[in-house]
N, C-alpha and C. Protein backbone atom coordinates (compact mmCIF):
# COMPACT_ATOMS: atom_id res chain seq x y z
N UNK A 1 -86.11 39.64 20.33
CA UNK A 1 -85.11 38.99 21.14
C UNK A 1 -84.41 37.88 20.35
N UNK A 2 -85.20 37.50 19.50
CA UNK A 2 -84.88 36.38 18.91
C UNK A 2 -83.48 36.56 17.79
N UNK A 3 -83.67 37.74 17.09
CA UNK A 3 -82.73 38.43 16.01
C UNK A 3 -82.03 38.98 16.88
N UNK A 4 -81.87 39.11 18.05
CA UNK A 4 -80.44 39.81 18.33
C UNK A 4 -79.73 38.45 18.93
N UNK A 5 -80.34 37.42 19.26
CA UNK A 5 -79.76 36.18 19.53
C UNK A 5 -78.98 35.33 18.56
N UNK A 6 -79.61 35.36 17.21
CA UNK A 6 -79.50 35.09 15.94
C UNK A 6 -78.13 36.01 15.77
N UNK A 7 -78.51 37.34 15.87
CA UNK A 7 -77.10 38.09 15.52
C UNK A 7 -75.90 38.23 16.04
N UNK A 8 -75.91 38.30 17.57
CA UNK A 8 -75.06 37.54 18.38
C UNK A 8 -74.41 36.34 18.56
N UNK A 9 -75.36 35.25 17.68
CA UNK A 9 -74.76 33.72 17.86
C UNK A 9 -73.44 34.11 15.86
N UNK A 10 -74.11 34.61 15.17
CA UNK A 10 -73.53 34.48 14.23
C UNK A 10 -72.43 35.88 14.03
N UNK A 11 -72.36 36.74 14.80
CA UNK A 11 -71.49 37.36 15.09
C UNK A 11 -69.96 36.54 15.44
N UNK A 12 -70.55 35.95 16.59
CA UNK A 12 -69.62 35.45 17.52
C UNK A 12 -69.01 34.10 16.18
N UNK A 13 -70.05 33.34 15.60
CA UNK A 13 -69.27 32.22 14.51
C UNK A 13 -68.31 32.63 13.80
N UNK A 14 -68.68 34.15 13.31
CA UNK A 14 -67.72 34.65 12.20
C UNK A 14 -66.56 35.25 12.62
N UNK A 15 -66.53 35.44 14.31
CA UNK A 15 -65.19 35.76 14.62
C UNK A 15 -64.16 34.76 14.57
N UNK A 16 -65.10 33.45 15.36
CA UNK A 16 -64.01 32.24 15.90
C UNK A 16 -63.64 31.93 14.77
N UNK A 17 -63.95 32.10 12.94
CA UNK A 17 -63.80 31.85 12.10
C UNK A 17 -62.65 32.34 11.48
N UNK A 18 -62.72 33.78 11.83
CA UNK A 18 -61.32 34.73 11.68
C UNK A 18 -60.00 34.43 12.34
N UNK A 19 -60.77 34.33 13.55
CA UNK A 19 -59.48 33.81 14.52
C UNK A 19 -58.82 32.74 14.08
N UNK A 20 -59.72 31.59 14.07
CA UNK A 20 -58.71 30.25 13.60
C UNK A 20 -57.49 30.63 11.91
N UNK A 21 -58.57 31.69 11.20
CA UNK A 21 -57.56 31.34 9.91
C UNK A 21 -56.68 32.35 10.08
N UNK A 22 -56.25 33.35 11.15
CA UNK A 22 -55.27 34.46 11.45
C UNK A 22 -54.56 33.98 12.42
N UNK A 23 -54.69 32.37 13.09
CA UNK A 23 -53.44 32.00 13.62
C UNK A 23 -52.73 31.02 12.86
N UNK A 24 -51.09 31.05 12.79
CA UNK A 24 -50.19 30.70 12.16
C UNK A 24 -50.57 29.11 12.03
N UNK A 25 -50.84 28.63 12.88
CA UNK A 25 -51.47 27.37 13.23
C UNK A 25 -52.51 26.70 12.54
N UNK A 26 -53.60 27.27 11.81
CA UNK A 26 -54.59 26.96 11.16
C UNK A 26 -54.21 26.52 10.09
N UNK A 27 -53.13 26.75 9.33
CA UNK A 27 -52.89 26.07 7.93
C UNK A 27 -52.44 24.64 7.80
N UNK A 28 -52.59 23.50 9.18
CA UNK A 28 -52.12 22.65 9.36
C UNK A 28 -53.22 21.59 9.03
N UNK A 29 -52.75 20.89 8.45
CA UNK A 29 -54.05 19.91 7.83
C UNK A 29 -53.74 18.89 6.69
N UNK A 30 -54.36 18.73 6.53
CA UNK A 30 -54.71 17.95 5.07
C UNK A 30 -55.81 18.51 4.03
N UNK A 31 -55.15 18.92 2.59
CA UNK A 31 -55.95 19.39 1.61
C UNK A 31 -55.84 18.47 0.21
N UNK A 32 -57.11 18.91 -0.28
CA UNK A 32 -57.26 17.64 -1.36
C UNK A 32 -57.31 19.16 -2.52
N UNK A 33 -56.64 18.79 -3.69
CA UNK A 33 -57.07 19.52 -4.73
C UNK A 33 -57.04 18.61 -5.76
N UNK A 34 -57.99 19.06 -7.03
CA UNK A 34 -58.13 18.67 -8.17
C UNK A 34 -59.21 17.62 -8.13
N UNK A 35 -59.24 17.03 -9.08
CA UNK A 35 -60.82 15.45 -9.17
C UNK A 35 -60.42 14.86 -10.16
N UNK A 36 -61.60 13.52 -9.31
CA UNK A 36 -60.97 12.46 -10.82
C UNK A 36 -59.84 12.14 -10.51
N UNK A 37 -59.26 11.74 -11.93
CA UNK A 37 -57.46 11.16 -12.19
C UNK A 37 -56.50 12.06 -11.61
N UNK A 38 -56.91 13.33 -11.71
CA UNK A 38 -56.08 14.68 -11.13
C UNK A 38 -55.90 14.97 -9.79
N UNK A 39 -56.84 14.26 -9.13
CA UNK A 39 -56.43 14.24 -7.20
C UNK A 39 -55.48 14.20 -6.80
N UNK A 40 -54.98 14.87 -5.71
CA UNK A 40 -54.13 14.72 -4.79
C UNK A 40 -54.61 15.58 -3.41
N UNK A 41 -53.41 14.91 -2.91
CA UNK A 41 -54.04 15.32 -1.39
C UNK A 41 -52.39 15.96 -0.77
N UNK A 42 -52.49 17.25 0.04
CA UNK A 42 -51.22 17.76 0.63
C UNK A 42 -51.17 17.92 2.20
N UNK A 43 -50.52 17.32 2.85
CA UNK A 43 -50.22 17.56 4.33
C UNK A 43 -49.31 18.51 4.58
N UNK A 44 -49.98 19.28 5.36
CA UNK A 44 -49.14 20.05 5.92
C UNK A 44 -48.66 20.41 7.26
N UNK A 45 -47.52 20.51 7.50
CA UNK A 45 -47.22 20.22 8.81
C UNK A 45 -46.34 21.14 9.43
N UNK A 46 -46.07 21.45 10.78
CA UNK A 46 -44.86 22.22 10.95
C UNK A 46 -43.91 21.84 11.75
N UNK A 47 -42.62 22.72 11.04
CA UNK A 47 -41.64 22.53 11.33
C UNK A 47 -40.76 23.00 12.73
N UNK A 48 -40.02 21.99 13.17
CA UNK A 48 -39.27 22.76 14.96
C UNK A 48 -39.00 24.21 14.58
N UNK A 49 -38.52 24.53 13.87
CA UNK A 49 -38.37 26.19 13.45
C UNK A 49 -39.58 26.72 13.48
N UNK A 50 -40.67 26.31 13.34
CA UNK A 50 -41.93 27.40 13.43
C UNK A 50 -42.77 27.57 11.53
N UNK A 51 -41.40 27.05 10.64
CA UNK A 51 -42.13 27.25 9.53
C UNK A 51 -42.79 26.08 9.03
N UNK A 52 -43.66 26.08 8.10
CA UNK A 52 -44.63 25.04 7.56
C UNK A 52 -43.79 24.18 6.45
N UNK A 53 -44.07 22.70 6.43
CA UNK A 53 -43.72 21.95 4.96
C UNK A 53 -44.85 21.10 4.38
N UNK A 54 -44.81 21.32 3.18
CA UNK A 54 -46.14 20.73 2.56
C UNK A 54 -45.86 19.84 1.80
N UNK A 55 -46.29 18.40 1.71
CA UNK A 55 -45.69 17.18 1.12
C UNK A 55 -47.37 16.05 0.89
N UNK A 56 -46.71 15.95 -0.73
CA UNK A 56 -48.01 14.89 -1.04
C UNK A 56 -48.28 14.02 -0.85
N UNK A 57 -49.35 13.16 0.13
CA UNK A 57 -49.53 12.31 0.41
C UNK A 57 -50.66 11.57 -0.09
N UNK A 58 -50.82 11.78 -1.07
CA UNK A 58 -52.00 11.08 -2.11
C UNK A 58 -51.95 11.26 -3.12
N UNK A 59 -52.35 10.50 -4.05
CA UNK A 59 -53.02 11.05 -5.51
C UNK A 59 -53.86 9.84 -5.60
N UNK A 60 -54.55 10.00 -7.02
CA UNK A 60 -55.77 9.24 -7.43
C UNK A 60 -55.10 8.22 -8.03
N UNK A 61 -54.14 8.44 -8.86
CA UNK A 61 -53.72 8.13 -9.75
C UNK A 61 -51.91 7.63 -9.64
N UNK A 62 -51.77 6.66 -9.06
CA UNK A 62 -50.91 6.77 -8.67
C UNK A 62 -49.37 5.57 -9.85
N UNK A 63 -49.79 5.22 -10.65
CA UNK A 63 -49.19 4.24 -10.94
C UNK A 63 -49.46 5.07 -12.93
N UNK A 64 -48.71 4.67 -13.58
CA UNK A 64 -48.61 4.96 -14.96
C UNK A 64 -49.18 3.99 -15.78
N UNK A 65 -49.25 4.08 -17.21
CA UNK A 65 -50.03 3.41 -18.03
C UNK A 65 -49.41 1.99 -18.08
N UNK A 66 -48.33 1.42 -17.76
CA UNK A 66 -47.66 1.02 -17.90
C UNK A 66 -48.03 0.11 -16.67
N UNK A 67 -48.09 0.46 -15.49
CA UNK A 67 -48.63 -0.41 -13.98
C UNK A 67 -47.20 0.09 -12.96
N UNK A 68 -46.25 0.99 -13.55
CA UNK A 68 -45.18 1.31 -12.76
C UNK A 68 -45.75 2.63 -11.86
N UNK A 69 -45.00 2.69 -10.73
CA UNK A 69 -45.05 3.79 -9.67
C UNK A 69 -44.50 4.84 -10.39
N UNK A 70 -45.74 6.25 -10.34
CA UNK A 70 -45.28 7.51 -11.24
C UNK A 70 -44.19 8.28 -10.15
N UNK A 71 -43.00 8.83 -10.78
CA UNK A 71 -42.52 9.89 -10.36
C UNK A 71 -41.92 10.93 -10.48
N UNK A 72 -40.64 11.90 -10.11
CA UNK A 72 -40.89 12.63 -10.08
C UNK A 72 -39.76 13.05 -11.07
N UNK A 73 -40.36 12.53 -12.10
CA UNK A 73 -39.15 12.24 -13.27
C UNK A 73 -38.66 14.07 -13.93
N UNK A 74 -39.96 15.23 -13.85
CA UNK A 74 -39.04 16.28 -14.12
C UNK A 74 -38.39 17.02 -12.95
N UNK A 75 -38.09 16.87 -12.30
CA UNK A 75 -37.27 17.54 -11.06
C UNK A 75 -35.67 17.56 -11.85
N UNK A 76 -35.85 19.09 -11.82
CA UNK A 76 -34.71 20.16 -11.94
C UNK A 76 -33.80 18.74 -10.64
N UNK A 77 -33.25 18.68 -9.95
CA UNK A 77 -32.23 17.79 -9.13
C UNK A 77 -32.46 15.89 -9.26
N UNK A 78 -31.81 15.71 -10.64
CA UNK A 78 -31.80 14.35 -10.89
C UNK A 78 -31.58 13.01 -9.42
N UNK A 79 -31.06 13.88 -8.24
CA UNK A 79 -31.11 12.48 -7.36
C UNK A 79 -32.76 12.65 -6.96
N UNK A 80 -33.38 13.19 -6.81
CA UNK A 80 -34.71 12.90 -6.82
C UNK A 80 -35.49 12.72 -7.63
N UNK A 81 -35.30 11.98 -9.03
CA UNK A 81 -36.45 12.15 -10.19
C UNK A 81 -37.12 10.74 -9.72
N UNK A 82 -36.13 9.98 -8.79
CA UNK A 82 -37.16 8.47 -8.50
C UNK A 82 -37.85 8.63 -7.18
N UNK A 83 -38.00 9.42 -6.69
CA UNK A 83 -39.01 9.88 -5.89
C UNK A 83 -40.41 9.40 -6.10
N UNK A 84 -41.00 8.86 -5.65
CA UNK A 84 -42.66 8.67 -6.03
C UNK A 84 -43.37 10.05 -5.90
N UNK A 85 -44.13 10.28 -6.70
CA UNK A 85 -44.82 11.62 -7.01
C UNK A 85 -45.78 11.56 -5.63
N UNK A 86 -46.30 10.25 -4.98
CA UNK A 86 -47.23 10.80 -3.57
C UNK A 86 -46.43 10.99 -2.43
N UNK A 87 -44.65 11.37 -2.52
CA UNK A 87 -44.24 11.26 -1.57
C UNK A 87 -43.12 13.10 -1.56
N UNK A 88 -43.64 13.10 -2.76
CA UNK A 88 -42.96 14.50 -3.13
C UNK A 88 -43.30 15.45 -1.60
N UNK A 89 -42.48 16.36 -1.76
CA UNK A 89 -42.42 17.68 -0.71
C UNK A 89 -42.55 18.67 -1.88
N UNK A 90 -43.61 19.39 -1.95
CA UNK A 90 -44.20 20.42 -2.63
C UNK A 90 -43.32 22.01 -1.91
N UNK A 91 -43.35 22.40 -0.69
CA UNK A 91 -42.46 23.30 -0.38
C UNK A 91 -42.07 23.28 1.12
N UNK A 92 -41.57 24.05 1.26
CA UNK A 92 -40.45 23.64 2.82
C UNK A 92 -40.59 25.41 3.60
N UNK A 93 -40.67 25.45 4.29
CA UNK A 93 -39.85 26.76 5.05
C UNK A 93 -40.48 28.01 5.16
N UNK A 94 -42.18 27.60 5.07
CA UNK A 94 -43.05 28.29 4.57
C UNK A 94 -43.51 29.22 6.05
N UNK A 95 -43.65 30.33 6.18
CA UNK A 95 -43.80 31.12 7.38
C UNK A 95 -45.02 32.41 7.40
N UNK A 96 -45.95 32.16 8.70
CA UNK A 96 -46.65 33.10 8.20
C UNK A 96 -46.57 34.62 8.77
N UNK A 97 -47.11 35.25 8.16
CA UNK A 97 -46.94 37.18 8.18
C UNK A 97 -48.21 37.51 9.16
N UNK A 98 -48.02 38.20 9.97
CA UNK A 98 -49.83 38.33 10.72
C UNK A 98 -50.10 39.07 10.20
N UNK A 99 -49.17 39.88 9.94
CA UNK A 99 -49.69 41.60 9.42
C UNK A 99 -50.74 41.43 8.13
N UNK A 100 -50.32 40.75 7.25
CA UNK A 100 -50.90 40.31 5.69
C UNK A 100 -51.81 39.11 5.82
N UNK A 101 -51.81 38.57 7.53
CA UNK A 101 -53.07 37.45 7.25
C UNK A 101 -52.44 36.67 5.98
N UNK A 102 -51.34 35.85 6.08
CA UNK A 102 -50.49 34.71 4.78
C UNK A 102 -49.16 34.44 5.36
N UNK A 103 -49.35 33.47 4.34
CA UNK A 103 -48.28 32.38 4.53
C UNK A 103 -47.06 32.87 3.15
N UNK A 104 -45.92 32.93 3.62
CA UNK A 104 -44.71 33.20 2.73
C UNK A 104 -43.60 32.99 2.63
N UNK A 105 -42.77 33.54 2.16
CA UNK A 105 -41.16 32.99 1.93
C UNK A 105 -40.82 32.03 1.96
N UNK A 106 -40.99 31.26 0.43
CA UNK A 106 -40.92 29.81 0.57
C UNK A 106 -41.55 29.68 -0.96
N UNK A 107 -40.71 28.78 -1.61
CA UNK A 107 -40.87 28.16 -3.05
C UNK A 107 -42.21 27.19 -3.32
N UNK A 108 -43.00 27.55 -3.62
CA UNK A 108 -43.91 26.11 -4.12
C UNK A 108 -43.42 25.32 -5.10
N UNK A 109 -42.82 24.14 -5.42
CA UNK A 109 -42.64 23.09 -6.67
C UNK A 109 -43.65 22.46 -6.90
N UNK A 110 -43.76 21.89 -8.56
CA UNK A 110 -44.72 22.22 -9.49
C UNK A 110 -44.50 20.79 -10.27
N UNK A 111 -44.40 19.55 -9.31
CA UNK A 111 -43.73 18.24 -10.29
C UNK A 111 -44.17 18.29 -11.63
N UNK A 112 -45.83 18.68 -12.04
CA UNK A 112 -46.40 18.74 -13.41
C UNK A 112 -44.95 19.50 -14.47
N UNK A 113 -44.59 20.35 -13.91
CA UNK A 113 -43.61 21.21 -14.97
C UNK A 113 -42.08 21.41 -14.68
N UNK A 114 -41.91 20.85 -13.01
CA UNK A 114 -40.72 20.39 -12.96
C UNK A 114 -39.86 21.92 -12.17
N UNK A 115 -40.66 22.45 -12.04
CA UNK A 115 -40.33 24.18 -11.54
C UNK A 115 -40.88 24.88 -10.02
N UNK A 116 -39.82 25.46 -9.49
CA UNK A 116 -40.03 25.98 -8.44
C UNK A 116 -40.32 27.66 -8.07
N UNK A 117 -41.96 27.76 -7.51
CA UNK A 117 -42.13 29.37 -7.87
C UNK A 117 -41.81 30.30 -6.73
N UNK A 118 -42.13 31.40 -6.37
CA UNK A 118 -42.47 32.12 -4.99
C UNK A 118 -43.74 31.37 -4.82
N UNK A 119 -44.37 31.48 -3.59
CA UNK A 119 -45.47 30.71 -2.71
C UNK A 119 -45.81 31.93 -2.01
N UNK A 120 -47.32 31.80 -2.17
CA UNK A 120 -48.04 33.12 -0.65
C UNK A 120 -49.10 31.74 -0.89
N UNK A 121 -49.90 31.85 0.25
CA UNK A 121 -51.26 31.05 0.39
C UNK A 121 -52.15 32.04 2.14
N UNK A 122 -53.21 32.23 1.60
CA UNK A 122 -53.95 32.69 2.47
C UNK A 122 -55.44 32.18 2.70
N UNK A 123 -56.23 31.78 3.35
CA UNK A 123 -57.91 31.34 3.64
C UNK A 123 -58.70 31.97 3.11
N UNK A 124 -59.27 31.58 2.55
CA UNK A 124 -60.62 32.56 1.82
C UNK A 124 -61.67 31.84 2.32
N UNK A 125 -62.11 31.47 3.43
CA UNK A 125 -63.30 31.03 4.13
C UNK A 125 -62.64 30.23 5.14
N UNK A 126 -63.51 28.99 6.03
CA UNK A 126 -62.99 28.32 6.81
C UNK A 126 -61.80 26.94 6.43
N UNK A 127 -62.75 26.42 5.34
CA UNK A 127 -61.69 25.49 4.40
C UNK A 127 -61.25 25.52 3.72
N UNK A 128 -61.14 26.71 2.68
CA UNK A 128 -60.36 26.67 1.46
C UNK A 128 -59.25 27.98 1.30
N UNK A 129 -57.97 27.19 1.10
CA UNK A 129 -56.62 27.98 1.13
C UNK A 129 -56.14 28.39 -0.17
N UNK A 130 -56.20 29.53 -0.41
CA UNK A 130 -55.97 29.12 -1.87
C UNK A 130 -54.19 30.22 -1.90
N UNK A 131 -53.40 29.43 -2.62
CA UNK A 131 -52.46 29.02 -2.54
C UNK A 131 -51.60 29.48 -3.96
N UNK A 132 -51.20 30.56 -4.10
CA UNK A 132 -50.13 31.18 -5.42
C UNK A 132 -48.89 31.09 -5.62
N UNK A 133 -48.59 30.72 -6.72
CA UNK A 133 -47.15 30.76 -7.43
C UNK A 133 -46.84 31.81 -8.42
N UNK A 134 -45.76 32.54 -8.17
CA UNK A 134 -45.82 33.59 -8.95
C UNK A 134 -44.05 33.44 -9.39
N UNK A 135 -44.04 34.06 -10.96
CA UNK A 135 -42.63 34.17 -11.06
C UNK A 135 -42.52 35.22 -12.18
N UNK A 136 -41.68 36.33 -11.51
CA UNK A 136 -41.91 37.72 -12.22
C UNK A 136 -43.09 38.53 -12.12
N UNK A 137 -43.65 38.10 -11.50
CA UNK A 137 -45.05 38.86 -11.17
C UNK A 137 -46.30 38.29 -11.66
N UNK A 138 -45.76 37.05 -12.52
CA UNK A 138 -47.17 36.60 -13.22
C UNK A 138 -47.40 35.33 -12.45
N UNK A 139 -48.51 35.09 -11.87
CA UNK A 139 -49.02 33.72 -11.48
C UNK A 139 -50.22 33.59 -11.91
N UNK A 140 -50.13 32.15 -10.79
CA UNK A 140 -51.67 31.45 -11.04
C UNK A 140 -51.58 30.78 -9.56
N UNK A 141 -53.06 31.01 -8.63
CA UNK A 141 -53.63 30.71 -8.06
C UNK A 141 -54.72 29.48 -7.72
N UNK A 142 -54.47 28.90 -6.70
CA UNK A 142 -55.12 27.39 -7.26
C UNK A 142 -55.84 27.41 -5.63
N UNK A 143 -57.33 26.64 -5.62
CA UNK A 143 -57.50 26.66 -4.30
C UNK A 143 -58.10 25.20 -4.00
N UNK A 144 -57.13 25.05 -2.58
CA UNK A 144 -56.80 23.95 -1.90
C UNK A 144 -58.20 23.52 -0.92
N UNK A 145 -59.06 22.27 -0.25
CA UNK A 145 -60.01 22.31 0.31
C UNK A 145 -59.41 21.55 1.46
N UNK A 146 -59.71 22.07 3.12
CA UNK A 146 -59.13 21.35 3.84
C UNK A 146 -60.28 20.51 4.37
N UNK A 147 -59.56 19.40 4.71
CA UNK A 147 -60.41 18.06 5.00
C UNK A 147 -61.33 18.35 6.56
């Protein structure tokens, strides 16, 4: 009795688990990636349209060798290179697919390199989103931990 209680209780965990990361809704949060000097942290939020925008609201490291506020000095659109890098908007307009279980159509920017890719991001457990940029078919995948 005991193992079908056991199997039943953890049945039922691993659904509500599915459920939360297969509604459009679940990607809303706060995620920290990287460590150390390399931290940052991304909020994500949504938009009256229904799609998601993801904007940095942390880093570790926030000030240059120098004691000045870092920013977002390679951005392809010079009226934003004085942007503070923890205030950047990483991507905008981001919408999810049920069918594919992800999040899509929508650019991720890349302040490190100053470049804007295609974006998919999907859950690979309860907290961690892990989150691709691809351009031409080649990416790299990075995964995000939600708080």
């Amino acid at each position: 009795m005991k193992i079908k209680l056991f199997a039943l209780t953890a049945l039922f965990f691993s659904l509500s688990l599915m459920a939360q990361n297969n509604n459009a809704d679940s990607i809303i949060g706060i995620y920290q990636n990287g460590s150390g000097k390399d931290a940052y942290k991304v909020q994500i939020s949504k938009k009256a349209d229904g799609s998601f925008k993801g904007a940095v609201c942390w880093m570790a490291e926030v000030k240059d060798a120098n004691g000045k506020m870092k920013t977002d000095v390679k951005n392809p659109d010079k009226a934003l290179r004085n942007v503070p890098l923890d205030k950047v908007v990483i991507f905008d307009g981001l919408k999810y697919d049920p069918v594919k279980k992800q999040w899509s159509d929508a650019k991720i920017y890349d302040p490190d390199r100053g470049i804007r890719v295609k974006m998919t991001a999907k859950f690979e457990g309860a907290k961690t989103l892990v989150v691709r940029g691809t351009v031409l078919g080649i990416g790299e995948s990075v995964s995000w931990t939600k708080e």
